[in-house]
N, C-alpha and C. Protein backbone atom coordinates (compact mmCIF):
# COMPACT_ATOMS: atom_id res chain seq x y z
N UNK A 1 49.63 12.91 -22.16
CA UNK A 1 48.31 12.71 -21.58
C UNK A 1 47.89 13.96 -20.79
N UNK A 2 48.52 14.25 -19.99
CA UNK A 2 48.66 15.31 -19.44
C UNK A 2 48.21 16.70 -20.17
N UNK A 3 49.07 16.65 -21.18
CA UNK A 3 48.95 17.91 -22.01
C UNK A 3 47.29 17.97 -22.71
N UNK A 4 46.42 16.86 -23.37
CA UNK A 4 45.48 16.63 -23.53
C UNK A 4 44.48 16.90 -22.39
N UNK A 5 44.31 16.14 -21.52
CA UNK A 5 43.58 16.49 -19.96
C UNK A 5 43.67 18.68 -19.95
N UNK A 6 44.57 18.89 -20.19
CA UNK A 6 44.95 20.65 -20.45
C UNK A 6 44.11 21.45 -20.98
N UNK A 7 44.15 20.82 -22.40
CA UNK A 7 43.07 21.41 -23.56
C UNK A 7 41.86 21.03 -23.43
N UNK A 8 41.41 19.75 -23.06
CA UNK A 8 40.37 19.60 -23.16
C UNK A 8 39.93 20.48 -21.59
N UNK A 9 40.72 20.65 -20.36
CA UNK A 9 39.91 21.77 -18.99
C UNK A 9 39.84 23.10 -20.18
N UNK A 10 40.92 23.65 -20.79
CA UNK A 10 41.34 24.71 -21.50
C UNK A 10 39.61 25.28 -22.31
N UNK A 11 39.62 24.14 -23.11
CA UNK A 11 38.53 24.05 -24.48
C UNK A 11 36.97 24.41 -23.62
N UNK A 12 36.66 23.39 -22.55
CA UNK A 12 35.45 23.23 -21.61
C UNK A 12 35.37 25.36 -21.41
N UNK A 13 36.27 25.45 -20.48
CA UNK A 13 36.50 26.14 -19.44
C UNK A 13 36.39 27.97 -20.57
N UNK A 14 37.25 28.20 -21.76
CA UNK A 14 36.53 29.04 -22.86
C UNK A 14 35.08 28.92 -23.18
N UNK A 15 34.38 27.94 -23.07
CA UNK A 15 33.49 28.10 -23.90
C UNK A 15 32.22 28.48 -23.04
N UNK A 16 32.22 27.95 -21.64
CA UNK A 16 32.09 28.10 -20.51
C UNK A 16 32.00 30.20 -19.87
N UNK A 17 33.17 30.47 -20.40
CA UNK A 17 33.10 31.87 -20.05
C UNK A 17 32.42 32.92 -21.24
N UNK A 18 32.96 32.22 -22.12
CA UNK A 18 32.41 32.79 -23.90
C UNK A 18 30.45 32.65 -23.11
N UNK A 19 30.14 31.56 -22.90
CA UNK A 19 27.97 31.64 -22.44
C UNK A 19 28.19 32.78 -21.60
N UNK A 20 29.02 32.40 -20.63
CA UNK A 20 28.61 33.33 -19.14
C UNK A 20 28.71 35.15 -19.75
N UNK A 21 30.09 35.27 -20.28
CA UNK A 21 29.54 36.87 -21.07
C UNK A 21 28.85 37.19 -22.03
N UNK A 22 28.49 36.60 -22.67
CA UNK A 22 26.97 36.95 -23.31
C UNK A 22 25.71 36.94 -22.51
N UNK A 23 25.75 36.20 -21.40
CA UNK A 23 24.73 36.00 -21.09
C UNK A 23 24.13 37.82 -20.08
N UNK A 24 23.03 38.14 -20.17
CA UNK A 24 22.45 38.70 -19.33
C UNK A 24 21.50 38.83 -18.87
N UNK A 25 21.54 40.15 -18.17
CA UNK A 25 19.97 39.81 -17.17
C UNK A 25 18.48 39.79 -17.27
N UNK A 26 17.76 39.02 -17.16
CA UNK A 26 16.53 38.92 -17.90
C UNK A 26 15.81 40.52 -17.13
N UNK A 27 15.25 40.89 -18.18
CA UNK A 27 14.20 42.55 -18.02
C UNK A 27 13.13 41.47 -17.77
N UNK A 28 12.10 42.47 -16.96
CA UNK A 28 10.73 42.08 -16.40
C UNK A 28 10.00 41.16 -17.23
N UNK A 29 9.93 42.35 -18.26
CA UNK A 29 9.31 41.95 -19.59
C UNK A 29 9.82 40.60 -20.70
N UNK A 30 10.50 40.50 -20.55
CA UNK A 30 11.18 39.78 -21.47
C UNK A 30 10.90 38.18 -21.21
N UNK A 31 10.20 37.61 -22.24
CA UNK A 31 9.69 36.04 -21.92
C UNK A 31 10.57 34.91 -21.59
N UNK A 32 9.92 34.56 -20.62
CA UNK A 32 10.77 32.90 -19.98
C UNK A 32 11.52 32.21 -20.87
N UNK A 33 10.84 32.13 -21.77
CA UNK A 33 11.48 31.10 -23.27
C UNK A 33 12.79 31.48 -23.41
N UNK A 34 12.95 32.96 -23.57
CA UNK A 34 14.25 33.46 -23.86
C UNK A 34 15.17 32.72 -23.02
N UNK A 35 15.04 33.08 -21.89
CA UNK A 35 15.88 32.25 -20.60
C UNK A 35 16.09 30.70 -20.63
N UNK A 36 15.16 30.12 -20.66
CA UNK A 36 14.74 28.29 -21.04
C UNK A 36 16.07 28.43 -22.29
N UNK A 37 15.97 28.72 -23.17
CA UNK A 37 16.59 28.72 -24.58
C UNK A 37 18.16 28.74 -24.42
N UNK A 38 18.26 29.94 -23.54
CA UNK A 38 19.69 30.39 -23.54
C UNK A 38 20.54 28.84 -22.71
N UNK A 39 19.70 28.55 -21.58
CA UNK A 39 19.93 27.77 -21.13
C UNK A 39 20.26 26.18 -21.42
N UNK A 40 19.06 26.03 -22.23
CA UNK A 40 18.97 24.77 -22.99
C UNK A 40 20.48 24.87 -23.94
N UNK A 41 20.64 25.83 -25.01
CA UNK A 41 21.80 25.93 -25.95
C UNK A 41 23.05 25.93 -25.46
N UNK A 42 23.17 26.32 -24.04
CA UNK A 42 24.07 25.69 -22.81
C UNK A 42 24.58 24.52 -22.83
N UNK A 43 23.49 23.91 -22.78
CA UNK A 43 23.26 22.36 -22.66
C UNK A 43 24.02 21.70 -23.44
N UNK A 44 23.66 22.12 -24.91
CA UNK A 44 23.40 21.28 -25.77
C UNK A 44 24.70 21.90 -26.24
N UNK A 45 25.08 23.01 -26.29
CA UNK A 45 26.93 23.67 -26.58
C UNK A 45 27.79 22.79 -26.02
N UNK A 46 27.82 22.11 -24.37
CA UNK A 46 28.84 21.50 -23.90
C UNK A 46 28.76 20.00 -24.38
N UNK A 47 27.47 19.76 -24.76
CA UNK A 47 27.18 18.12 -25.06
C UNK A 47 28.07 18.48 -26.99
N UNK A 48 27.57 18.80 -27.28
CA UNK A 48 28.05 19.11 -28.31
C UNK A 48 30.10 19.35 -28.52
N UNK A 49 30.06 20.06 -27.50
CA UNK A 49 31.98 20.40 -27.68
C UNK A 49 32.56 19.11 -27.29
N UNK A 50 32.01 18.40 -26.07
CA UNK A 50 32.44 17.40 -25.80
C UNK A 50 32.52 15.88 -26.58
N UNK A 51 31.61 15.49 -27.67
CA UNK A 51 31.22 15.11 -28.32
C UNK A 51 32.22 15.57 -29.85
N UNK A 52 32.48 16.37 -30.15
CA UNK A 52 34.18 16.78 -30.87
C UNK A 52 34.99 16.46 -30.26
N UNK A 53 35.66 16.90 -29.29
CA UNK A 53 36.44 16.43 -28.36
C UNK A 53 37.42 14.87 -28.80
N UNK A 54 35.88 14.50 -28.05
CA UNK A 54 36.02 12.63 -28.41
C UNK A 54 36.15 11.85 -29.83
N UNK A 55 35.54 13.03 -30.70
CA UNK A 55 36.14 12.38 -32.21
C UNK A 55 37.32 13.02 -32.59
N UNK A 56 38.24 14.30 -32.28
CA UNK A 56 39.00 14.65 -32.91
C UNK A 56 40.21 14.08 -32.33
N UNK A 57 39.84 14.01 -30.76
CA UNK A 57 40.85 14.18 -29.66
C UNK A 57 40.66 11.95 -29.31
N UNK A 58 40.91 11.09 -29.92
CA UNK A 58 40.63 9.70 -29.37
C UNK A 58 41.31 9.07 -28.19
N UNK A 59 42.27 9.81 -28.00
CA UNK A 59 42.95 9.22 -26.65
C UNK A 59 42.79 9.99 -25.62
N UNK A 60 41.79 11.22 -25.61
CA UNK A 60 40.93 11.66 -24.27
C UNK A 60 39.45 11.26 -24.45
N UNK A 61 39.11 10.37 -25.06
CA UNK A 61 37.87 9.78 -24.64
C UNK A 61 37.60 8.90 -23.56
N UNK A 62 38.27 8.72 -22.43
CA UNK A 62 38.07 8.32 -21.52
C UNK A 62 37.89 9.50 -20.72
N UNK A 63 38.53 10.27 -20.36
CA UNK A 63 38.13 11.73 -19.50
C UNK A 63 37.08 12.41 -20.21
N UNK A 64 36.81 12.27 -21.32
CA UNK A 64 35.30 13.01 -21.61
C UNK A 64 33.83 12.35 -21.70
N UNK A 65 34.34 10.95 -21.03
CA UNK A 65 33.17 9.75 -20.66
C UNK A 65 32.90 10.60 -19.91
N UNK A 66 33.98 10.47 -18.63
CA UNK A 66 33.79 10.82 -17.31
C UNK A 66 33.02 12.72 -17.30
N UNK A 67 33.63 13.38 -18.08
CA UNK A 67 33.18 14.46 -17.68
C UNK A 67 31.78 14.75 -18.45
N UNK A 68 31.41 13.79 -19.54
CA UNK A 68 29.94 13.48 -19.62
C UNK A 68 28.99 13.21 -18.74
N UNK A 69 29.46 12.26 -18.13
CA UNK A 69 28.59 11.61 -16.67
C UNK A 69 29.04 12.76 -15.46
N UNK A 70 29.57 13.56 -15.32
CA UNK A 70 29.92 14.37 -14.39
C UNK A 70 28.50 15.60 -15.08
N UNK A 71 28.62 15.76 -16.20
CA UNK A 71 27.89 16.79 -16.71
C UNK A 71 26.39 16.54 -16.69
N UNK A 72 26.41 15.52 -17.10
CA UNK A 72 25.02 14.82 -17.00
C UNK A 72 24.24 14.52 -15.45
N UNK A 73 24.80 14.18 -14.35
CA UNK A 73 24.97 14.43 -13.52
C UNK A 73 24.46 15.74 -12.82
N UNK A 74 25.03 16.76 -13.29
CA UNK A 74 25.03 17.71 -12.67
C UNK A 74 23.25 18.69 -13.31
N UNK A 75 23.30 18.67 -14.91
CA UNK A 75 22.25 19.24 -15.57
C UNK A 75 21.57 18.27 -16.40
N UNK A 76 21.00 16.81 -16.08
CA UNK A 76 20.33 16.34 -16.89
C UNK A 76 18.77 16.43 -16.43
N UNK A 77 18.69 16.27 -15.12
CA UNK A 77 17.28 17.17 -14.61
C UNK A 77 16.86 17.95 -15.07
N UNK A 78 17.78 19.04 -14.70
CA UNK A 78 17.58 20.86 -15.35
C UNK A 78 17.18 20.60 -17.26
N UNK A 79 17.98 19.64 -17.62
CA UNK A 79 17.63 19.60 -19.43
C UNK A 79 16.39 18.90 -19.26
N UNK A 80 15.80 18.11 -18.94
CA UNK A 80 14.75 17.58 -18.94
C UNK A 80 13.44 18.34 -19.29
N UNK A 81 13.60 19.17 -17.25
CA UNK A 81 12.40 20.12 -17.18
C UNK A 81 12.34 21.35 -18.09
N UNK A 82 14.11 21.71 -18.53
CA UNK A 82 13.55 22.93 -19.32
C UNK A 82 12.93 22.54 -21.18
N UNK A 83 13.24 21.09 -21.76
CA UNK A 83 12.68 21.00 -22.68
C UNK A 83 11.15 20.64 -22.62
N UNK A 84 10.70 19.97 -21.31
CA UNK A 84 9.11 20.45 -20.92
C UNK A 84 8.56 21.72 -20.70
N UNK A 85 8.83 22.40 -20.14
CA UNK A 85 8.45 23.53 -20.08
C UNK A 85 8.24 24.34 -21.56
N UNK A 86 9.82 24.34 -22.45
CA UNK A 86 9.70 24.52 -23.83
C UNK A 86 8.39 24.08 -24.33
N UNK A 87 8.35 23.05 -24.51
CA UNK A 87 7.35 22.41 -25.48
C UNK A 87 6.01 23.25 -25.16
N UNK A 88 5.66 23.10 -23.68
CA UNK A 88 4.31 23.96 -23.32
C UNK A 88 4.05 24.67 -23.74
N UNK A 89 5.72 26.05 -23.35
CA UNK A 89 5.41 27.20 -23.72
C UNK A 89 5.28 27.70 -25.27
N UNK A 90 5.97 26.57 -25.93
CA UNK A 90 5.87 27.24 -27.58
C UNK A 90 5.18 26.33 -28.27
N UNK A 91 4.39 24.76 -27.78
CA UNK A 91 3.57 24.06 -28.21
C UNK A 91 4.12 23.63 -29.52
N UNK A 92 3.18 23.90 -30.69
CA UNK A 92 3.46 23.30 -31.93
C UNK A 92 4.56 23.72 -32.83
N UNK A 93 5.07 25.26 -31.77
CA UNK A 93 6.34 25.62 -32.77
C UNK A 93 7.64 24.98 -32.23
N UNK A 94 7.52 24.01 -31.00
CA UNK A 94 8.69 23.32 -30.46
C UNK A 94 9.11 22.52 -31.57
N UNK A 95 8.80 21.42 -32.14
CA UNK A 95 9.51 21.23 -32.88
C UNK A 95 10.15 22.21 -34.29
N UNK A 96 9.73 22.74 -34.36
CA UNK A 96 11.02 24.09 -35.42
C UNK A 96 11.72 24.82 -34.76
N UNK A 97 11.58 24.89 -33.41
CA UNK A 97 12.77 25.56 -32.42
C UNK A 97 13.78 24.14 -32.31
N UNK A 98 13.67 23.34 -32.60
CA UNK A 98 14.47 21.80 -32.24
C UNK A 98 15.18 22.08 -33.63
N UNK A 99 14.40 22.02 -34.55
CA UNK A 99 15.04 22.06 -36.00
C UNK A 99 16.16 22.91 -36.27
N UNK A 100 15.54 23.98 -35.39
CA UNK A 100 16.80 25.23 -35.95
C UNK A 100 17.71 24.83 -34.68
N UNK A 101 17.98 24.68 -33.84
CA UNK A 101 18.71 23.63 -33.02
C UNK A 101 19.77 23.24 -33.77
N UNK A 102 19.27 22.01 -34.30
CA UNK A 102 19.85 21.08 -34.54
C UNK A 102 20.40 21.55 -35.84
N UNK A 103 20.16 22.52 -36.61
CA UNK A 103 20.56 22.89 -37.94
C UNK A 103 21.76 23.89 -37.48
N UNK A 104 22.14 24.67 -36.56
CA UNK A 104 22.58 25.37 -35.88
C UNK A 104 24.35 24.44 -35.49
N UNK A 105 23.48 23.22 -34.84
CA UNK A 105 24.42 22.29 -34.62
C UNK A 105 25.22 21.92 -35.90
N UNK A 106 24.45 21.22 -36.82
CA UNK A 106 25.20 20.92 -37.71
C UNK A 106 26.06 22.23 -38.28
N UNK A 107 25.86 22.85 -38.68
CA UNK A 107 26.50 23.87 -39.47
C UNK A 107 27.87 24.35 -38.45
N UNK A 108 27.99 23.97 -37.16
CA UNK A 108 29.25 24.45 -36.64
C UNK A 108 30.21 23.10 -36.47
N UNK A 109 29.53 21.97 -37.07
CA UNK A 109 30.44 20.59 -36.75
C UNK A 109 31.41 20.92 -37.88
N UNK A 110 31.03 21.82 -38.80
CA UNK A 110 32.10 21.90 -40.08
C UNK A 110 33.38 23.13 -39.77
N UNK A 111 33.04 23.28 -38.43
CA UNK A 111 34.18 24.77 -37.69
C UNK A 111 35.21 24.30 -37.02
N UNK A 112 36.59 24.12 -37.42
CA UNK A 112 37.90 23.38 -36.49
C UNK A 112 37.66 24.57 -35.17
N UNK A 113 38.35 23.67 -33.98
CA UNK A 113 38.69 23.82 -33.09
C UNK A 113 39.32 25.30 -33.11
N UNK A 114 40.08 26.31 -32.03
CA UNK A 114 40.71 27.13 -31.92
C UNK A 114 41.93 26.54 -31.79
């Protein structure tokens, strides 16, 4: 159990540093969306890993309830306002930014674990 609780801080905690160094600093110029986006795919990366997790991994689905509701918790506000803001800012092309999203998503559910 133990050893599971490991991989899954292990798994979180990579993927976690893997956003944070890519991520950089927004230039003057450079539109909000970009930022909203990076952020949102944040979001939707940990909902997503965690969500494997719980199907590959079945006897840590109780600690990845919890660290759902811990997560949710912490950025379900922040996901809220930044998919409003989205929508404003890109209006009728929000839904094909969702699409490629979600197409994005699928295409890495077919990628094993490290």
């Amino acid at each position: 159990m133990r050893k599971h609780r490991l991989l899954v801080l292990n798994i979180f905690m990579m993927f976690t540093i893997a956003c944070v160094q890519s991520a950089h600093a927004q230039a003057p110029n450079e539109p909000l969306y970009n930022d909203l986006s990076k952020t949102l795919g944040f979001i939707m990366g940990q909902r997503f890993t965690l969500n494997r997790i719980k199907a590959e991994y079945p006897t840590l689905s109780l600690q990845v309830q919890i660290t759902e509701l811990q997560f949710k918790a912490t950025f379900g506000t922040a996901e809220k306002k930044i998919e409003k803001l989205l929508k404003n800012l890109l209006k009728e092309k929000y839904t094909e930014y969702v699409a490629t999203l979600e197409k994005k998503e699928a295409v890495s559910k077919g990628q094993p674990f490290l």
